[in-house]
C-alpha atoms as a PDB file:
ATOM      1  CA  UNK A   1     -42.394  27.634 -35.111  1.00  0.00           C
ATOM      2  CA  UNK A   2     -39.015  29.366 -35.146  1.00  0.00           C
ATOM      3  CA  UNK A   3     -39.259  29.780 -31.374  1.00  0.00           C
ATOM      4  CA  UNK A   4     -40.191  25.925 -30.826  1.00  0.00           C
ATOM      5  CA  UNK A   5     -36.943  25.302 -32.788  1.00  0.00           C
ATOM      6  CA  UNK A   6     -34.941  27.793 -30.887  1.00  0.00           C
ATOM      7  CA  UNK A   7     -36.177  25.855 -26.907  1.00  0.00           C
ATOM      8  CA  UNK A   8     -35.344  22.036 -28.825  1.00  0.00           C
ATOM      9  CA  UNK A   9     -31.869  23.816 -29.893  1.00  0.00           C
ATOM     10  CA  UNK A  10     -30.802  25.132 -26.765  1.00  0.00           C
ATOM     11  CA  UNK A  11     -31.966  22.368 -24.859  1.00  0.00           C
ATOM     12  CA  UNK A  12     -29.915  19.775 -27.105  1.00  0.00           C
ATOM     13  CA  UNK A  13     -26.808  22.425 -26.704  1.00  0.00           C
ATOM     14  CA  UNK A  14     -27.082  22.340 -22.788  1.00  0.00           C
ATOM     15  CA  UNK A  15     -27.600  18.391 -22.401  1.00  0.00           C
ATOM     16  CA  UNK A  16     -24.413  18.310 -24.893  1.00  0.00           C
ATOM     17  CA  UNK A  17     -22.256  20.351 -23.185  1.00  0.00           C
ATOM     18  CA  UNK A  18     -22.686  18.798 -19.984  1.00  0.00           C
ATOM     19  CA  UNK A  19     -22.173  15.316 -21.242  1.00  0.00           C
ATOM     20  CA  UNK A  20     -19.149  16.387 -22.711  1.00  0.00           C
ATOM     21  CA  UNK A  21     -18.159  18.046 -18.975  1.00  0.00           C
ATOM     22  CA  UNK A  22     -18.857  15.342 -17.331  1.00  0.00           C
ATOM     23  CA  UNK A  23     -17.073  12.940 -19.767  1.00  0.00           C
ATOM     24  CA  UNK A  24     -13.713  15.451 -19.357  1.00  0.00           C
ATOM     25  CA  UNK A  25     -13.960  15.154 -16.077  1.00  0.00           C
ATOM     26  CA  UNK A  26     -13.933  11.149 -15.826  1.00  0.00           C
ATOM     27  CA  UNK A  27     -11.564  11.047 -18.557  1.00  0.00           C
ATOM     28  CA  UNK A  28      -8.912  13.536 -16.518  1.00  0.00           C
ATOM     29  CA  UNK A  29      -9.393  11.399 -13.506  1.00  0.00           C
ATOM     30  CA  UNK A  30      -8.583   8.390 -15.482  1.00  0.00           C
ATOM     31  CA  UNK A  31      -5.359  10.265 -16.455  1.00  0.00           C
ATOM     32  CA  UNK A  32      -4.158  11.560 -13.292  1.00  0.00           C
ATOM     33  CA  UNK A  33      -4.763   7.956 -12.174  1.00  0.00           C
ATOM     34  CA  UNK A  34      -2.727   6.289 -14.524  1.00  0.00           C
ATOM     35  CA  UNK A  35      -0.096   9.448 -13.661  1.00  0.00           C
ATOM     36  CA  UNK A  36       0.188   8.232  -9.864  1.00  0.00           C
ATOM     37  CA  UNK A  37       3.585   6.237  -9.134  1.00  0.00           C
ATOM     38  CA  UNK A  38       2.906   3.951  -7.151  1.00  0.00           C
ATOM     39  CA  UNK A  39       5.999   2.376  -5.000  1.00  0.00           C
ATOM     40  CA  UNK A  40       6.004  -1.370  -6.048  1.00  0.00           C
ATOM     41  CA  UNK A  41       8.480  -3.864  -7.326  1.00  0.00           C
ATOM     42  CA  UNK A  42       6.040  -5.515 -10.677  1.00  0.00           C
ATOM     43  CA  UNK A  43       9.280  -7.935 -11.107  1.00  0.00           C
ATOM     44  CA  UNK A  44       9.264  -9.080  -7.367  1.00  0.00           C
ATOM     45  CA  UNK A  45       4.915  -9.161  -7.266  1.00  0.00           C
ATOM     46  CA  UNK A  46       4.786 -11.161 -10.464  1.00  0.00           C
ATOM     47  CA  UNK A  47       7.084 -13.568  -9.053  1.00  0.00           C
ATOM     48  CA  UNK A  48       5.759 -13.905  -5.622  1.00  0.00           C
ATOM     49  CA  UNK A  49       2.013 -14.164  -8.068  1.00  0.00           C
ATOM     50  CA  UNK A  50       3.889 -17.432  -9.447  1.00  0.00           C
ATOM     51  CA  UNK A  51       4.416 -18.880  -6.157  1.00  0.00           C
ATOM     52  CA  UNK A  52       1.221 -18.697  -5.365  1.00  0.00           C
ATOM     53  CA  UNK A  53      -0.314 -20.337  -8.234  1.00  0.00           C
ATOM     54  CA  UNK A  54       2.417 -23.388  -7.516  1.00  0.00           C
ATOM     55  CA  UNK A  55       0.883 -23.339  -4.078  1.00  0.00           C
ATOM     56  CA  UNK A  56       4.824 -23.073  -2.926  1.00  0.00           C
ATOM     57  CA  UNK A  57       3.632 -20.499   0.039  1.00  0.00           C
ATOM     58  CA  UNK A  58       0.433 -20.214   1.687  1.00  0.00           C
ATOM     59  CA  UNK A  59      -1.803 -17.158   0.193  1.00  0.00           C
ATOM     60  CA  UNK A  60      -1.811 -15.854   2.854  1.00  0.00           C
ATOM     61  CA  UNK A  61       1.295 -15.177   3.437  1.00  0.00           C
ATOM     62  CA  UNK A  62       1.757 -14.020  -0.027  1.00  0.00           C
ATOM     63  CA  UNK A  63      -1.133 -11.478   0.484  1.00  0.00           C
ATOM     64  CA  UNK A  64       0.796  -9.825   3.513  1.00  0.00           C
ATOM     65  CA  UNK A  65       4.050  -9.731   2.020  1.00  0.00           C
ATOM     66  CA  UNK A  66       2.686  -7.951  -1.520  1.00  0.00           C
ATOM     67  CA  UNK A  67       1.190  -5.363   0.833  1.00  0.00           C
ATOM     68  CA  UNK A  68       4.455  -5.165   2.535  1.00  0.00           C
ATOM     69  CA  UNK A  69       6.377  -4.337  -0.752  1.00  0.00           C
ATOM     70  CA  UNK A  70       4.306  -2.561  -2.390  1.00  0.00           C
ATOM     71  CA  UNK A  71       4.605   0.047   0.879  1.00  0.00           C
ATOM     72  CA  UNK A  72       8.022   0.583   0.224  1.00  0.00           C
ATOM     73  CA  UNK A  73      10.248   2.086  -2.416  1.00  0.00           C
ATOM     74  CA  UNK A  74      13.965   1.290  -3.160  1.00  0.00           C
ATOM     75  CA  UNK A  75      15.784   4.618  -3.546  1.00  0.00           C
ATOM     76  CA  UNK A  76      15.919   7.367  -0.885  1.00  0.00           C
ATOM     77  CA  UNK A  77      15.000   6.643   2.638  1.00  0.00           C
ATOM     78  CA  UNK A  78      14.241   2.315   2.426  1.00  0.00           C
ATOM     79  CA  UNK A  79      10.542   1.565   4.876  1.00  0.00           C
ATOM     80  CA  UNK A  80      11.592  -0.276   8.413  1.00  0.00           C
ATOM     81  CA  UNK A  81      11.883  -3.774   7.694  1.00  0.00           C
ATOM     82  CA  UNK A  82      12.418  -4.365   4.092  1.00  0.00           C
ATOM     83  CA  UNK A  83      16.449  -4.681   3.696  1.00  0.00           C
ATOM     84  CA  UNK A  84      17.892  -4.459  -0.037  1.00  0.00           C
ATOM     85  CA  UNK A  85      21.581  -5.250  -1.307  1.00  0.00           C
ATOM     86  CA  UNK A  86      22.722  -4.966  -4.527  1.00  0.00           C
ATOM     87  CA  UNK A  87      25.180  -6.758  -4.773  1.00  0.00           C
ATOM     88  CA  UNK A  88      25.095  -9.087  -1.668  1.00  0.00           C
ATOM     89  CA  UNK A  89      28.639 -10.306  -1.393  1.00  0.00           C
ATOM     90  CA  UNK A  90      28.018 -12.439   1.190  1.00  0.00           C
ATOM     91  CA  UNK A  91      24.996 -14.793   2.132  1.00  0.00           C
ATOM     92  CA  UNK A  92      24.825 -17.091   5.030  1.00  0.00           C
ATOM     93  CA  UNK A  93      21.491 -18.133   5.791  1.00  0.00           C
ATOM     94  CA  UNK A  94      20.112 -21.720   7.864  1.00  0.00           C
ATOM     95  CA  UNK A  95      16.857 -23.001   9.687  1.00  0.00           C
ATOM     96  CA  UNK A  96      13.824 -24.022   8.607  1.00  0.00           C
ATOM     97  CA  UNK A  97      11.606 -22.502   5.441  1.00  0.00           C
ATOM     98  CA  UNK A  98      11.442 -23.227   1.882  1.00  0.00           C
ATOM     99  CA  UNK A  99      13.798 -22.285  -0.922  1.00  0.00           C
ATOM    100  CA  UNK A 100      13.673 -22.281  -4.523  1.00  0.00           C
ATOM    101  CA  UNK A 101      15.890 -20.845  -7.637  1.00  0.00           C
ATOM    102  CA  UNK A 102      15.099 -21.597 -11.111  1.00  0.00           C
ATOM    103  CA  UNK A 103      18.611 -20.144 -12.232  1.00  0.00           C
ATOM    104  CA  UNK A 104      17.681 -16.546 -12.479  1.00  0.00           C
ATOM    105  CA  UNK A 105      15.140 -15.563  -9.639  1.00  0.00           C
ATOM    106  CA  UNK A 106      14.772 -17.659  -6.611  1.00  0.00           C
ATOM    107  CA  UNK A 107      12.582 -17.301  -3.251  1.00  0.00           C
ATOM    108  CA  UNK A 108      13.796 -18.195   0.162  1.00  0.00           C
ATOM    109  CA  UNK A 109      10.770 -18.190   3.247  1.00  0.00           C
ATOM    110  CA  UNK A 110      12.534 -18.345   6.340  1.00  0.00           C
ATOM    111  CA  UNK A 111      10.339 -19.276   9.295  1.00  0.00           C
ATOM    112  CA  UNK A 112      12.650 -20.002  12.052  1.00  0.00           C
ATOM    113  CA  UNK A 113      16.867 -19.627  11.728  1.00  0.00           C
ATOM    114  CA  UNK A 114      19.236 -17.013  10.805  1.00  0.00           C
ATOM    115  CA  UNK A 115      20.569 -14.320   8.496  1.00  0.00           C
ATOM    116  CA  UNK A 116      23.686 -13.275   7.991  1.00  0.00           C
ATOM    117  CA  UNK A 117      24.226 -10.923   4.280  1.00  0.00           C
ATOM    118  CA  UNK A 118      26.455  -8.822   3.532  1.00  0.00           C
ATOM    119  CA  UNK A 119      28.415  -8.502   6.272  1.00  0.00           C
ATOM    120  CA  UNK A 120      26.715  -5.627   7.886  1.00  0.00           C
ATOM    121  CA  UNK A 121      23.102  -7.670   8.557  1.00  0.00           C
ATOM    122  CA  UNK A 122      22.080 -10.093  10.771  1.00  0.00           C
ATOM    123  CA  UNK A 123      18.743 -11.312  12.241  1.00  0.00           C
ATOM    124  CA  UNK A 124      17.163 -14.401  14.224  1.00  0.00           C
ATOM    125  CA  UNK A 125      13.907 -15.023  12.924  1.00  0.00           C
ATOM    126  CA  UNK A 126      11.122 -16.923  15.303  1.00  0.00           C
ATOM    127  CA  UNK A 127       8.356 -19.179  14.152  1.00  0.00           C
ATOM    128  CA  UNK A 128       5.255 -17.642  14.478  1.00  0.00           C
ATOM    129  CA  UNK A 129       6.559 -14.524  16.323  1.00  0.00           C
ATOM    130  CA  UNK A 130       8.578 -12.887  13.159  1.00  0.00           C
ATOM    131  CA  UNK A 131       9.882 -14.550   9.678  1.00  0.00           C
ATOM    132  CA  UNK A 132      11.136 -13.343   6.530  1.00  0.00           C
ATOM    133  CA  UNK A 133      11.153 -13.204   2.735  1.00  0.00           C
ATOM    134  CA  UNK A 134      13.586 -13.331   0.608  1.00  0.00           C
ATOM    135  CA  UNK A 135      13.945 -12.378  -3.688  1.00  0.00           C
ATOM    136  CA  UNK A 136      17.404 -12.831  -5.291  1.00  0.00           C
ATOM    137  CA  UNK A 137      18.838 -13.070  -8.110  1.00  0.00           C
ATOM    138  CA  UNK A 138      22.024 -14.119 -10.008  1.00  0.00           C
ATOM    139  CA  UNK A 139      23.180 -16.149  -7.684  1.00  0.00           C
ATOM    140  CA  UNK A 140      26.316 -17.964  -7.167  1.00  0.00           C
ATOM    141  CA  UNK A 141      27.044 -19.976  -4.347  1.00  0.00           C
ATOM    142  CA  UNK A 142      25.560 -23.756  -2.670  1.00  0.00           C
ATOM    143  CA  UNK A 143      21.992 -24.061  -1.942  1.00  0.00           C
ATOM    144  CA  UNK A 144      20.864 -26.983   0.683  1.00  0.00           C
ATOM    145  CA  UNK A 145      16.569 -27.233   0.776  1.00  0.00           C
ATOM    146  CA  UNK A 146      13.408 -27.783  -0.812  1.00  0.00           C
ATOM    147  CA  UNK A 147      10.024 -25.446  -1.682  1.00  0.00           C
ATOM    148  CA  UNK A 148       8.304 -27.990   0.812  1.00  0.00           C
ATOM    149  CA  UNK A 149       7.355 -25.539   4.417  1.00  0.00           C
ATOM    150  CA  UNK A 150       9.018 -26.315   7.290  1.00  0.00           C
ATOM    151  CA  UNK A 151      12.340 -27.788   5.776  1.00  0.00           C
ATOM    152  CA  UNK A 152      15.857 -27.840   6.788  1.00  0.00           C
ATOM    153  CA  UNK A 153      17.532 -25.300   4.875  1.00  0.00           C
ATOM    154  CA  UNK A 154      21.203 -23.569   4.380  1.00  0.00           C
ATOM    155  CA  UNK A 155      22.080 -21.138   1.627  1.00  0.00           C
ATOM    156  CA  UNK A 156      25.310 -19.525   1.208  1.00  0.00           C
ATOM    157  CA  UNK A 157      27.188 -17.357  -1.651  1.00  0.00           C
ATOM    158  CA  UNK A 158      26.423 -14.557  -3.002  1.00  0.00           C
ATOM    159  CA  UNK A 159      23.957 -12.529  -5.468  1.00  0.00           C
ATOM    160  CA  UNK A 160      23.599  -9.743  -7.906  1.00  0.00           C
ATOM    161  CA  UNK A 161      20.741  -8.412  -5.845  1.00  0.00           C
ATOM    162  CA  UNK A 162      19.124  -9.646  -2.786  1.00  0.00           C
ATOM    163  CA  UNK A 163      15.909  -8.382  -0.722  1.00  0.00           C
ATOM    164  CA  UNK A 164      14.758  -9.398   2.357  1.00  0.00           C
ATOM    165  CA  UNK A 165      11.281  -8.355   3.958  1.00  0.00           C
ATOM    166  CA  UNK A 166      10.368  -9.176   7.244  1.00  0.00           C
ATOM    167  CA  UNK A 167       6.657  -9.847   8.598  1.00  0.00           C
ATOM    168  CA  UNK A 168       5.115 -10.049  12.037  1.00  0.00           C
ATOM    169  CA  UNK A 169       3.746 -13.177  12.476  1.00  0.00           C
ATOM    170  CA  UNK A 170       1.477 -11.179  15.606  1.00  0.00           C
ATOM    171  CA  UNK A 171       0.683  -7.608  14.232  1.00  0.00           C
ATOM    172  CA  UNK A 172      -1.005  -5.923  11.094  1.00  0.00           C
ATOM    173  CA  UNK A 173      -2.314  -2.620  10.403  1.00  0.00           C
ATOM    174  CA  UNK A 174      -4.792  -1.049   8.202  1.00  0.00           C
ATOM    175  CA  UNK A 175      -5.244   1.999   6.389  1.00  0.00           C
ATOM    176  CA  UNK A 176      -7.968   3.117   3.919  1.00  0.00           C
ATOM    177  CA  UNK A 177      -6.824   3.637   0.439  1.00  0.00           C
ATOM    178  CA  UNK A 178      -7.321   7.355   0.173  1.00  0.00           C
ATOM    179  CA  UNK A 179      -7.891  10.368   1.748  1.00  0.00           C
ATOM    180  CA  UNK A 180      -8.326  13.989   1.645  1.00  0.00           C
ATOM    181  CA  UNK A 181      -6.177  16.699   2.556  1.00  0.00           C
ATOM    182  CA  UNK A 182      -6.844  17.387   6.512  1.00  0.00           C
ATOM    183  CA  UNK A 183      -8.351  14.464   6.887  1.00  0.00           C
ATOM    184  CA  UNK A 184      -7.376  12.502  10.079  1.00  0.00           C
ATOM    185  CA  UNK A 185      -5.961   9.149   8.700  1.00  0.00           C
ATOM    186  CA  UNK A 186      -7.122   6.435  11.171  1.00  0.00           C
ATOM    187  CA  UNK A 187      -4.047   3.592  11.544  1.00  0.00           C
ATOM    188  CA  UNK A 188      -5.760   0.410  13.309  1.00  0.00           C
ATOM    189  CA  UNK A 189      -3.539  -2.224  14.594  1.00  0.00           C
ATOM    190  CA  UNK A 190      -4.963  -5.826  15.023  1.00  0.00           C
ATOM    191  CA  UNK A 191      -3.651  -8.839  16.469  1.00  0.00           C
ATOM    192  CA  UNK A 192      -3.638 -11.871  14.490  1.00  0.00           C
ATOM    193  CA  UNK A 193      -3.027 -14.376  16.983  1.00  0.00           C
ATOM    194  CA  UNK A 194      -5.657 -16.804  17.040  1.00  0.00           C
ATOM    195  CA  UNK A 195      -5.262 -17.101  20.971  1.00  0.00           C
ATOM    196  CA  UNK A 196      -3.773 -14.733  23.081  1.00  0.00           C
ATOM    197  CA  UNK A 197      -2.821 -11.311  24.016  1.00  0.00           C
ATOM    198  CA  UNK A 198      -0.043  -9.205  22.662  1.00  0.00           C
ATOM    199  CA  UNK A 199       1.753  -6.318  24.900  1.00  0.00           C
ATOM    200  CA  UNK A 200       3.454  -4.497  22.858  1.00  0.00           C
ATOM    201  CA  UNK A 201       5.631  -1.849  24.930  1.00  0.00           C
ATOM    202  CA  UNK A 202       6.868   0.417  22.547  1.00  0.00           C
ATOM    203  CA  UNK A 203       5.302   2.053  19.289  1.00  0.00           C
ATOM    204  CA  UNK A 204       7.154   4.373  15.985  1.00  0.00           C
ATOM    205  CA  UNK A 205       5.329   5.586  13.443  1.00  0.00           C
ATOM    206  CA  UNK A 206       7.073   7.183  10.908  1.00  0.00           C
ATOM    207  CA  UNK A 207       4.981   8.991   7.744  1.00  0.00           C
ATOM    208  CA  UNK A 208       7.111   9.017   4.027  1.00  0.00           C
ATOM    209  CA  UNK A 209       6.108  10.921   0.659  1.00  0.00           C
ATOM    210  CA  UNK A 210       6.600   8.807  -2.056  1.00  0.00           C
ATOM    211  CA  UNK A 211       7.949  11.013  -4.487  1.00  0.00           C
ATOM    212  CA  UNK A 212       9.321   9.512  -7.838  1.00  0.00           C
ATOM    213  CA  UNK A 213      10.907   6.474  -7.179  1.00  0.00           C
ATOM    214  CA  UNK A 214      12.048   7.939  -3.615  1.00  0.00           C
ATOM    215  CA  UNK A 215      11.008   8.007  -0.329  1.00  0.00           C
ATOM    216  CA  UNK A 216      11.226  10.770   2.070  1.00  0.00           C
ATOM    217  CA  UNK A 217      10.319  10.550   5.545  1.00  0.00           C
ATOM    218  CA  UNK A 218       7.853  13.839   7.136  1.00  0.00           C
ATOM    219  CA  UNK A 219       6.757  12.690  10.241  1.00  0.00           C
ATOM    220  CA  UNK A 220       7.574  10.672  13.246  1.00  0.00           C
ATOM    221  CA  UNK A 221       5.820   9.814  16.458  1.00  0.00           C
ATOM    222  CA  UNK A 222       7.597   7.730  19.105  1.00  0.00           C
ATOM    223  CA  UNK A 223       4.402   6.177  21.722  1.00  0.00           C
ATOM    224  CA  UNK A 224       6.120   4.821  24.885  1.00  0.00           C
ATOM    225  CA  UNK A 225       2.769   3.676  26.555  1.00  0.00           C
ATOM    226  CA  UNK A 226       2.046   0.160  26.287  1.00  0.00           C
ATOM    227  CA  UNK A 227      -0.577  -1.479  24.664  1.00  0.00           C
ATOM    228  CA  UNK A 228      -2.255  -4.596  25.563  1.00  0.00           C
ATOM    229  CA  UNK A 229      -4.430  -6.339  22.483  1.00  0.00           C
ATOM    230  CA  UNK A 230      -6.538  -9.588  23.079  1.00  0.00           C
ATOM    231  CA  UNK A 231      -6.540 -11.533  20.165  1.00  0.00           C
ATOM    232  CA  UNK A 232      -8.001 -10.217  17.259  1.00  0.00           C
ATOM    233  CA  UNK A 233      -8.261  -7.168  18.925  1.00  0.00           C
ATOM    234  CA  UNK A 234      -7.292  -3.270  17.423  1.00  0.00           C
ATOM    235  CA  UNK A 235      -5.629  -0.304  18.490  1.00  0.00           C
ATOM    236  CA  UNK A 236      -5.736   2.964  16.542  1.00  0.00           C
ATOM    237  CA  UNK A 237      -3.635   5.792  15.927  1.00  0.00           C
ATOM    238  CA  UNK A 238      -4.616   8.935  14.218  1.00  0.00           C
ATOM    239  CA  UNK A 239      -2.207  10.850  12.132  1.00  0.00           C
ATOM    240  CA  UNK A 240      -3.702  14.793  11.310  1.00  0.00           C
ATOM    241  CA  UNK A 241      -1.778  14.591   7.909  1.00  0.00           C
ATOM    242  CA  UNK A 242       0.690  17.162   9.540  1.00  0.00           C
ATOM    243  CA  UNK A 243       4.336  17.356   9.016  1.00  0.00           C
ATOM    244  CA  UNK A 244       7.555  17.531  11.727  1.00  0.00           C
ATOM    245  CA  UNK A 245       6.725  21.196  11.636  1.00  0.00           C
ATOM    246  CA  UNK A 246       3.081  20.972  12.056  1.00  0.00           C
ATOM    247  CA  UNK A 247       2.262  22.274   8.336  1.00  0.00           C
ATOM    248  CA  UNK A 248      -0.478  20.481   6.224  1.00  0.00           C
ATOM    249  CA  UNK A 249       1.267  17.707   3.649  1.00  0.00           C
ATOM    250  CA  UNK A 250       0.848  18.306   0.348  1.00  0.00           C
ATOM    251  CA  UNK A 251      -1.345  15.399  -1.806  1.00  0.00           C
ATOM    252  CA  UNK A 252       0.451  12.527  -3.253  1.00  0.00           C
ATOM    253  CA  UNK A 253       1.423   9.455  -2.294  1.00  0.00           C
ATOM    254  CA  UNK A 254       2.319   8.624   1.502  1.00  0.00           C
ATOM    255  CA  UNK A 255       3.241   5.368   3.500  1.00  0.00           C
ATOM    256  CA  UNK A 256       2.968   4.790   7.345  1.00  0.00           C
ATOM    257  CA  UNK A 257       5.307   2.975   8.830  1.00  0.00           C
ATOM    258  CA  UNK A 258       4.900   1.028  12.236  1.00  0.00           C
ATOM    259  CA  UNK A 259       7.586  -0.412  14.649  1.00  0.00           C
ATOM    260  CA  UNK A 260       6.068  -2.505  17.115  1.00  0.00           C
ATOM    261  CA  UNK A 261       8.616  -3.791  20.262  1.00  0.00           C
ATOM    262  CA  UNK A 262       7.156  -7.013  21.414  1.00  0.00           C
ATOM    263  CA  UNK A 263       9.278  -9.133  24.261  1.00  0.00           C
ATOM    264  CA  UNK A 264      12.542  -6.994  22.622  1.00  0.00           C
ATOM    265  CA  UNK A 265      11.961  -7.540  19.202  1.00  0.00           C
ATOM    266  CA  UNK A 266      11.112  -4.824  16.919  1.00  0.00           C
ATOM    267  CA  UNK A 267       7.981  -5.795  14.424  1.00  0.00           C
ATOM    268  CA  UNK A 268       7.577  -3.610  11.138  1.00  0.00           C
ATOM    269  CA  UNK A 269       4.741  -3.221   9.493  1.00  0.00           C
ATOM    270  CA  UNK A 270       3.669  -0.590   7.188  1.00  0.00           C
ATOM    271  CA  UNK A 271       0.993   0.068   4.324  1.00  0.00           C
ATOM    272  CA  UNK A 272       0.473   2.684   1.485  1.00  0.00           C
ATOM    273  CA  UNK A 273      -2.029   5.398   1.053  1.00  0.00           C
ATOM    274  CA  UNK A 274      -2.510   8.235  -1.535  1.00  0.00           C
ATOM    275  CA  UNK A 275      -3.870  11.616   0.097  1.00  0.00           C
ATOM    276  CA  UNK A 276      -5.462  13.789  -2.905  1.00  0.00           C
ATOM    277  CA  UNK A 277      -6.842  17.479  -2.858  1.00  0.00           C
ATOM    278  CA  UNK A 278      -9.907  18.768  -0.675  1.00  0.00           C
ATOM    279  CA  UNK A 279     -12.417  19.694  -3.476  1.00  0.00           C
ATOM    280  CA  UNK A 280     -16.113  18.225  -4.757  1.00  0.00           C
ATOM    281  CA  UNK A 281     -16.835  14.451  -4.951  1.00  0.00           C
ATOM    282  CA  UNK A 282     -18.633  13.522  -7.750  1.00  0.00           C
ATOM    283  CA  UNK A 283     -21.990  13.287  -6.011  1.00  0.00           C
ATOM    284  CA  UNK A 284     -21.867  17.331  -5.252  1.00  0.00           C
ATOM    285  CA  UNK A 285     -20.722  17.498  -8.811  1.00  0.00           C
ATOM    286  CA  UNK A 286     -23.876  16.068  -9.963  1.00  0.00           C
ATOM    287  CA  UNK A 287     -26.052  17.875  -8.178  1.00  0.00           C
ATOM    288  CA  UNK A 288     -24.625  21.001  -9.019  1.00  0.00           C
ATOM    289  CA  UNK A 289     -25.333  20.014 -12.683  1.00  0.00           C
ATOM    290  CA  UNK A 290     -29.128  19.064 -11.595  1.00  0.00           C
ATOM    291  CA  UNK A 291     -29.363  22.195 -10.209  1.00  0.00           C
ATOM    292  CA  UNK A 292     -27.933  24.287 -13.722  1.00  0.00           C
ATOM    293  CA  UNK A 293     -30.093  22.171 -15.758  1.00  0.00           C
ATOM    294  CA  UNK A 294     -33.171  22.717 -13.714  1.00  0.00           C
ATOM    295  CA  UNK A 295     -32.569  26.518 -13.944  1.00  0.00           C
ATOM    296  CA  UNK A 296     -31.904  26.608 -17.297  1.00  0.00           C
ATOM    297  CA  UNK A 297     -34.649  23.865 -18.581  1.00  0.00           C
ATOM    298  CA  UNK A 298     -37.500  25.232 -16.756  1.00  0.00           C
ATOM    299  CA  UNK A 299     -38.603  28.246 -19.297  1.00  0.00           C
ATOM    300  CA  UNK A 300     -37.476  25.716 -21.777  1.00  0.00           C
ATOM    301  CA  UNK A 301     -40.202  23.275 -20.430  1.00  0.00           C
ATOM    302  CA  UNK A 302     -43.003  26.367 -19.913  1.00  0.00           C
ATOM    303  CA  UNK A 303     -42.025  26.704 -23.573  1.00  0.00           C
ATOM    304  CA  UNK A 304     -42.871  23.276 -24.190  1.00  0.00           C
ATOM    305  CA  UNK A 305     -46.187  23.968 -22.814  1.00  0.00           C
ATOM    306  CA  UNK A 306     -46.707  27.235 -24.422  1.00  0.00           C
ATOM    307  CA  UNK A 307     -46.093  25.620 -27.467  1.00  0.00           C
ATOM    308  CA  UNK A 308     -48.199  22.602 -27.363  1.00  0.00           C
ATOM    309  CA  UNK A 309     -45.923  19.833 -26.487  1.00  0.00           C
ATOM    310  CA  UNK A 310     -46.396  18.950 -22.891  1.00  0.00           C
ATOM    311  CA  UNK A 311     -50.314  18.903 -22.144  1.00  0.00           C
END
């Protein structure tokens, strides 16, 4: 009797201990998740979330520009086309968009015009080749529009703080979430255009670590061949997660950055990624706990037998 005791004991202690192993182990991923800094603006994502639910831009548009600013980070080295001034002294801005400002945050989608801000920037944006994004706030200054797409529009002052994010109207690319370290990360390029080809005759990637709330670029590739997509068409380029230097990155959080120059005009496009350590997936963890338990259990069951439990 003592023995049957003894095999129900140390088969309870087992089953316990590797619940509890397995429930440390989900519980430190949870942490380590919640531990990641991600670089995103919440401020500048809630309010583009508002703009959506007025239907004052198209979701879709809102969709691509979250993904653009949530690539990029606003200390250290800023990602290719997202342009932050704080202050902006000067604004000068006309063409045709949408603009709003509630008297503390306002939104400005320019689809066709010009931007002039701060004295030191200045871009011609083209409708349906290249357009732009604007947050500000505090602003001071006159304000000549409507949220309604494809208005006349002029804005000119100044603000406490002003970004602008540009988005290709032609281009996007894609990269998977996560990856391991020495993984090959896979960046595919598609063309959006519903018709048509794009040539795009000269490619830079550049490669940042997120680190904190900075940025810090570890890799650049310049590709001077040119590249022909039919519509809705892909390209890829691999990066092998290696530095200027050729040494393995370390894990953390990365973003790729892509420069596209179509008919002259540079398009930049980039996305996020987090790389994380080489070791077990959770599926090899489990069946390395099959395996202990089916070691261990097995006298426990002859026991079973021996004793009269299992016929």
């Amino acid at each position: 009797m003592d023995k049957k005791i003894l095999a129900i004991f140390m088969i309870f202690l087992l089953l316990t201990t590797c619940f509890i192993s397995i429930g440390a182990i989900a519980s430190e991923k949870q942490v380590s998740k919640k531990l990641i800094n991600k670089p995103s603006d919440g401020k500048i994502n809630s309010f583009l979330d508002s703009l959506k639910e007025k239907e004052i831009i198209n979701s879709d548009v809102i969709k691509r520009v979250k993904k653009i600013i949530n690539s990029n980070v606003y200390d250290g080295e800023i990602i290719p086309g997202t342009f932050i001034f704080d202050p902006c002294n000067s604004i000068n801005i006309e063409g045709i968009g949408s603009v709003e400002y509630d008297g503390a945050l306002g939104y400005l989608c320019l689809d066709e015009g010009t931007a002039s801000l701060d004295n030191t920037f200045f871009r011609k944006y083209i409708k349906d080749v290249i357009c732009a994004i604007c947050i500000f706030e505090d602003f001071d200054g006159e304000i000549i529009g409507d949220s309604e797409e494809g208005s006349p529009l002029e804005v000119s002052g100044q603000s406490g703080w002003f970004c602008l994010v540009e988005y290709s109207c032609l281009l996007e690319i894609y990269i998977d979430e996560t990856f391991h370290q020495g993984d090959d990360i896979p960046v595919i390029t598609t063309n959006i255009k519903i018709t048509g080809e794009v040539e795009i005759t000269e490619t830079l990637f550049s490669v940042y670590r997120s680190v904190l709330l900075s940025s810090i670029k570890v890799y650049e590739k310049e590709i001077q061949e040119t590249w022909k997509i039919p519509a809705d068409g892909t390209k890829t380029w691999y990066w092998d997660q290696k530095d200027q230097n050729g040494k393995q990155v370390s894990k953390g959080d990365y973003t790729i950055a892509g420069e596209f120059t179509i008919n002259g005009r540079v398009h930049p496009i980039s996305m996020s990624f987090e790389i994380k350590k080489k070791g077990k997936n959770k599926l090899d963890i489990q069946t390395l706990l099959i395996q202990i338990l089916n070691g261990i259990f097995k006298p426990a069951v002859f026991s079973f037998i021996e004793f009269g439990f299992v016929k």
